[in-house]
Every structure is written in structure tokens, then in C-alpha cells.
Protein backbone atom coordinates (compact mmCIF):
# COMPACT_ATOMS: atom_id res chain seq x y z
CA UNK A 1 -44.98 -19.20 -110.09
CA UNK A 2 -43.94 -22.22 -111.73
CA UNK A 3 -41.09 -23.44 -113.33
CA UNK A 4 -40.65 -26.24 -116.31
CA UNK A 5 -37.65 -27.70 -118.29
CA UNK A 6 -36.99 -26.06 -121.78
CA UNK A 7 -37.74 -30.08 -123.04
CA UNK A 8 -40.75 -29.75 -120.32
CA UNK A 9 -41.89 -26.67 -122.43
CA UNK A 10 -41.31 -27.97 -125.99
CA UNK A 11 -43.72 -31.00 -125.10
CA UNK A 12 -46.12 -29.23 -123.19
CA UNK A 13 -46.34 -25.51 -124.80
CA UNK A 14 -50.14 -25.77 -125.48
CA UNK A 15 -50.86 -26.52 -121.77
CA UNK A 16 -48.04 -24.08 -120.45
CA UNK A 17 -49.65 -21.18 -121.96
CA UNK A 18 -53.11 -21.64 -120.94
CA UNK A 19 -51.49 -21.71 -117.36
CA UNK A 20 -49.84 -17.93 -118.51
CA UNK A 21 -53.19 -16.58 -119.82
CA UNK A 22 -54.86 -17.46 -116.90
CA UNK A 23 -52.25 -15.36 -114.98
CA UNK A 24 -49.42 -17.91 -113.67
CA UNK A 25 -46.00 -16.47 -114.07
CA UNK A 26 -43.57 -19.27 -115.06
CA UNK A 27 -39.86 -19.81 -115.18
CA UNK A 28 -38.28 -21.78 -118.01
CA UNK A 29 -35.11 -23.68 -116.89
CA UNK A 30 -32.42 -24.88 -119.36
CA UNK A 31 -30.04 -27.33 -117.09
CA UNK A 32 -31.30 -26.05 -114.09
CA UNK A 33 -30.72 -22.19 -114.67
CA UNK A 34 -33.19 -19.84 -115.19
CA UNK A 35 -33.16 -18.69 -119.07
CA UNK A 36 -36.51 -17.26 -119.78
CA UNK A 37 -39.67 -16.23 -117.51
CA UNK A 38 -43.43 -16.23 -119.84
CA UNK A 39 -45.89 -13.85 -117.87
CA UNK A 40 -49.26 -12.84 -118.99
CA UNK A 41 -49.30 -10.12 -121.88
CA UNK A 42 -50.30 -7.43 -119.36
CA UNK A 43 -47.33 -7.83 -117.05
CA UNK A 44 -44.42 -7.56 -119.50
CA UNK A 45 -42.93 -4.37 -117.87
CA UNK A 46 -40.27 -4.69 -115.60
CA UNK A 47 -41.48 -4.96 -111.95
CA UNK A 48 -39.42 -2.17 -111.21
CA UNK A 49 -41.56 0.40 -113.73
CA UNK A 50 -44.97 -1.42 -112.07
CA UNK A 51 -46.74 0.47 -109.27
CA UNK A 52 -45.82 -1.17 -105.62
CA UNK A 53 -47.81 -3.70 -104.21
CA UNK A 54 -47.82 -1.90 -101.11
CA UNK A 55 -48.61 1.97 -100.23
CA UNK A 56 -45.80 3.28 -98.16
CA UNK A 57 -46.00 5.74 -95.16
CA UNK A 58 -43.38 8.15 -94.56
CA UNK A 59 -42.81 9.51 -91.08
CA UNK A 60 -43.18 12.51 -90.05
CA UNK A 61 -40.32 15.13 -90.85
CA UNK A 62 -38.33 16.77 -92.77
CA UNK A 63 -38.60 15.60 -96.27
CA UNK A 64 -35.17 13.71 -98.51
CA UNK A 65 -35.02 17.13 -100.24
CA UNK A 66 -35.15 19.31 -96.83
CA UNK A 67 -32.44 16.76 -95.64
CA UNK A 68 -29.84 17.08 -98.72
CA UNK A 69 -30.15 20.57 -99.03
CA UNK A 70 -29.30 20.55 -94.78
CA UNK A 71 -25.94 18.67 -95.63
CA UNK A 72 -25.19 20.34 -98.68
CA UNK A 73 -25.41 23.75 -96.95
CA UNK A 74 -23.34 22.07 -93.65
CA UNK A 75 -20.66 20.87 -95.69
CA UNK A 76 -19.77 23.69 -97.20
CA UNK A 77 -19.24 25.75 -93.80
């Protein structure tokens, strides 16, 4: 990922976005703080509604639902 000046963009734009299209995320900067972030077309969702880069593995065991339902039921006694 990169990162360029909002000036840095504005003189360089044609450039900039070839970078994008082939892929490179980058970070526009306006006095040093991030304002803005250009990422290819197909990666405009959130990262948080994309699927995980990584499969996890649960252990073996009673599942989050078996466990709630376990405290729920213990509380209450």
C-alpha cells in the first residue's frame, strides 16, 4: 500500500490510478493524516464484510451456543 500527498495526487492522478487498477491500495494524506484510501473497483466493501484471508480452526468442544445456553441455564439456579 502506498500513500501520496493530496498535492502529490492532484499532479500525479493519471499515474496514481494506473497503480489502483493494477491492484495497489493507496492512502491519500492531507497534512499528514489519512483522508481518503483509492482501492481497485472490486475491493470497495469494507474489509470487515470480505471473506477472511485465513480459514480458522475451532477446537474441539462444545460449541459458543452449547456454552451460552450452559451459563444462561447456571445463572438462573
Amino acid at each position: 500500500m502506498g500513500d501520496v500527498q493530496a498535492s502529490e495526487l492532484r499532479q500525479r492522478l493519471r499515474e496514481i490510478l494506473e497503480r489502483v487498477e493494477a491492484g495497489e491500495r493507496v492512502r491519500i494524506r492531507r497534512r499528514g493524516r489519512v483522508v481518503a484510501e483509492l482501492v481497485p473497483a472490486g475491493e470497495s466493501q469494507p474489509r470487515w464484510k470480505r471473506p477472511p484471508d485465513a480459514t480458522v480452526t475451532l477446537p474441539p468442544g462444545p460449541g459458543v451456543a452449547d456454552i451460552v445456553v450452559e451459563e444462561r441455564e447456571t445463572a438462573g439456579r
